[in-house]
C-alpha atoms as a PDB file:
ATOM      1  CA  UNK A   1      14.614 -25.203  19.751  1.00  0.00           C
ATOM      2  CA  UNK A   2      11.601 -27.495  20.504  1.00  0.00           C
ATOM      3  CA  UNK A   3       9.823 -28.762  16.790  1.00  0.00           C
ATOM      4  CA  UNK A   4       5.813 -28.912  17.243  1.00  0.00           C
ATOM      5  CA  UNK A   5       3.936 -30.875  14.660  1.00  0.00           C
ATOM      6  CA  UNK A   6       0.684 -29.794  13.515  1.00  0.00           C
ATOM      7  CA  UNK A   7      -1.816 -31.092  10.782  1.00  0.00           C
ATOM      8  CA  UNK A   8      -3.431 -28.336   8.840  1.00  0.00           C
ATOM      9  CA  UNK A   9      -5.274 -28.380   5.803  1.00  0.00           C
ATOM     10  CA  UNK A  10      -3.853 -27.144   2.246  1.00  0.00           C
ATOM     11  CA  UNK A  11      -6.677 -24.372   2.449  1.00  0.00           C
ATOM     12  CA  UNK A  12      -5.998 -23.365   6.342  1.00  0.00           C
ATOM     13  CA  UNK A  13      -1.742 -23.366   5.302  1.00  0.00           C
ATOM     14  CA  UNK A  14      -2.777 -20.801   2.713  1.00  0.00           C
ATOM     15  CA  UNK A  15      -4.657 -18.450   4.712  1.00  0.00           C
ATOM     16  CA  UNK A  16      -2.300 -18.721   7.720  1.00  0.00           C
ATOM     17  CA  UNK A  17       0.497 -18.497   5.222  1.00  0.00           C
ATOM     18  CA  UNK A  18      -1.432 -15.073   4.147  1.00  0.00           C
ATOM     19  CA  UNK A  19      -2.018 -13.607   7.174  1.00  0.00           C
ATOM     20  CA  UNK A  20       1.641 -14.133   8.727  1.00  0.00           C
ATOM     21  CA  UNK A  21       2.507 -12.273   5.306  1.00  0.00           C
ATOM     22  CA  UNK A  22       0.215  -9.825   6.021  1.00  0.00           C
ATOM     23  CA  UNK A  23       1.590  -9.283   9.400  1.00  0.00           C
ATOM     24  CA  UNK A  24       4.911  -9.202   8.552  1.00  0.00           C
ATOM     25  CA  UNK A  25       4.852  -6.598   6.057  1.00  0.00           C
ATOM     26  CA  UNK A  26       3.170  -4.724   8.798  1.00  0.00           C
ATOM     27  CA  UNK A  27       6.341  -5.091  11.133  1.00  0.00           C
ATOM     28  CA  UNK A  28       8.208  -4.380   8.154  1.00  0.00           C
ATOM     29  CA  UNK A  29       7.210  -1.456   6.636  1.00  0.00           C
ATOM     30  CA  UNK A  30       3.826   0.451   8.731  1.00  0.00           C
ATOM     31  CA  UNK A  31       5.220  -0.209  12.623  1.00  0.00           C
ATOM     32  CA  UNK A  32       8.681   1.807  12.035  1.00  0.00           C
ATOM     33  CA  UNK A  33       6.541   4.483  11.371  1.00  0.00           C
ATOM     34  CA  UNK A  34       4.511   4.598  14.843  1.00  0.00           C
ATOM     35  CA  UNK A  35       5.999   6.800  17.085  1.00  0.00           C
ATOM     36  CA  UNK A  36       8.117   5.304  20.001  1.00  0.00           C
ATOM     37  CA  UNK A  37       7.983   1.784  17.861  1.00  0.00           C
ATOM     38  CA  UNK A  38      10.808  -0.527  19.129  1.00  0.00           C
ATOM     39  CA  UNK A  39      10.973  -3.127  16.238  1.00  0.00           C
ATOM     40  CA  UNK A  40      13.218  -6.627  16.023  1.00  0.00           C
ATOM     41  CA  UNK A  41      14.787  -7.352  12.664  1.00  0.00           C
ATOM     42  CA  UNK A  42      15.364 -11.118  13.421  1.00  0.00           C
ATOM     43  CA  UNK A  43      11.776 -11.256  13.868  1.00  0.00           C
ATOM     44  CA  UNK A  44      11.100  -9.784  10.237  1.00  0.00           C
ATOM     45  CA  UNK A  45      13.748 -12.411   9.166  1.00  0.00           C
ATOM     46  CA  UNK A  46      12.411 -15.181  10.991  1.00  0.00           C
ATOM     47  CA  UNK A  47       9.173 -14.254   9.945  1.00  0.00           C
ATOM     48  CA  UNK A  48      10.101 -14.041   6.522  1.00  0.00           C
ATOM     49  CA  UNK A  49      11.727 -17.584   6.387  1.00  0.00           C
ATOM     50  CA  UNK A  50       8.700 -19.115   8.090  1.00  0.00           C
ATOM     51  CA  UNK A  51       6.308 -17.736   5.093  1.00  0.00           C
ATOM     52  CA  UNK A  52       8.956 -18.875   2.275  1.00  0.00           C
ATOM     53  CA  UNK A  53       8.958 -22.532   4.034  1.00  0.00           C
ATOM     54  CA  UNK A  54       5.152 -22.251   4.062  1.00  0.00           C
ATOM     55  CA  UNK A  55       4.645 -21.634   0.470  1.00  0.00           C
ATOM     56  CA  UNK A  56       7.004 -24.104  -0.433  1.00  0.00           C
ATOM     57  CA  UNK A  57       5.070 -26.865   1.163  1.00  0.00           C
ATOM     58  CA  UNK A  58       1.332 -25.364  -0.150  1.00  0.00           C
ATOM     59  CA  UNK A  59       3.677 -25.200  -3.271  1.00  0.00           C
ATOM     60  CA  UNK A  60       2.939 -21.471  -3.994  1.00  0.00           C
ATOM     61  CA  UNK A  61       5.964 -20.548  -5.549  1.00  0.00           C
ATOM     62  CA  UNK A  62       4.162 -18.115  -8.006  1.00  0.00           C
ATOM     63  CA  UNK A  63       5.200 -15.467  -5.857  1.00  0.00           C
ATOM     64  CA  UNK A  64       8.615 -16.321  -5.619  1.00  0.00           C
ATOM     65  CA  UNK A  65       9.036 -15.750  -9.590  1.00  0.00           C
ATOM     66  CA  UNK A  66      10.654 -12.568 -11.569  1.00  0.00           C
ATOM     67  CA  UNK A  67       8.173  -9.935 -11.864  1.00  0.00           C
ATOM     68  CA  UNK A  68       6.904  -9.954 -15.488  1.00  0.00           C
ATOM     69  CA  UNK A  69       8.237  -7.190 -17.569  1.00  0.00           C
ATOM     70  CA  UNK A  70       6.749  -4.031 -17.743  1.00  0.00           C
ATOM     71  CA  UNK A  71       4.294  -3.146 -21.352  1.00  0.00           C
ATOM     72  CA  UNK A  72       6.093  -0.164 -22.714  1.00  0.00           C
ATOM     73  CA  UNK A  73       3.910   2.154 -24.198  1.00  0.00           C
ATOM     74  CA  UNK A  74       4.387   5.168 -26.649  1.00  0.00           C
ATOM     75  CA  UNK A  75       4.752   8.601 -24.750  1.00  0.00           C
ATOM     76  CA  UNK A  76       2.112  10.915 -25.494  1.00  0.00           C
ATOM     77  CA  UNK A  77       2.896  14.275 -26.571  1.00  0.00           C
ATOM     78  CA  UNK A  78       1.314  17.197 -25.390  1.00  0.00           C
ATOM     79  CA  UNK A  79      -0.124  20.033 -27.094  1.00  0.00           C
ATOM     80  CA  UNK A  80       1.043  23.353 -26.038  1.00  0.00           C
ATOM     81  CA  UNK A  81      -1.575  26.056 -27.576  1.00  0.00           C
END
């Protein structure tokens, strides 16, 4: 595999970062759905890696943190009259 270096700033990692997100949830999750869509899971995986490396150098790793717990609330009871 042939390794390209490029020089990009912090703010241009982050949107590309974002947008290849953006694009692979697309492949992901909308394109199955399109009839006669032929998709490529190594892409998706590829794809996937590629954003995780990305965020680790931009060193947004808020997103690869547990969810925070969900606020339980009391169930309201409804009034049958």
């Amino acid at each position: 595999m042939k390794s390209i270096n490029l020089q990009l700033t912090v703010e241009e990692l982050k949107l590309l970062t974002s947008l290849a997100s953006d694009q692979v949830f697309r492949r992901e999750f909308i394109d199955p759905k399109m009839p006669g869509y032929k998709g490529c899971r190594a892409d998706v995986d590829l794809g996937k890696a590629l954003i995780g490396r990305m965020r680790a150098m931009i060193g947004d790793d808020n997103r690869t943190t547990t969810p925070a717990p969900a606020i339980s609330r009391p169930m309201r009871q409804r009034v049958i009259a």
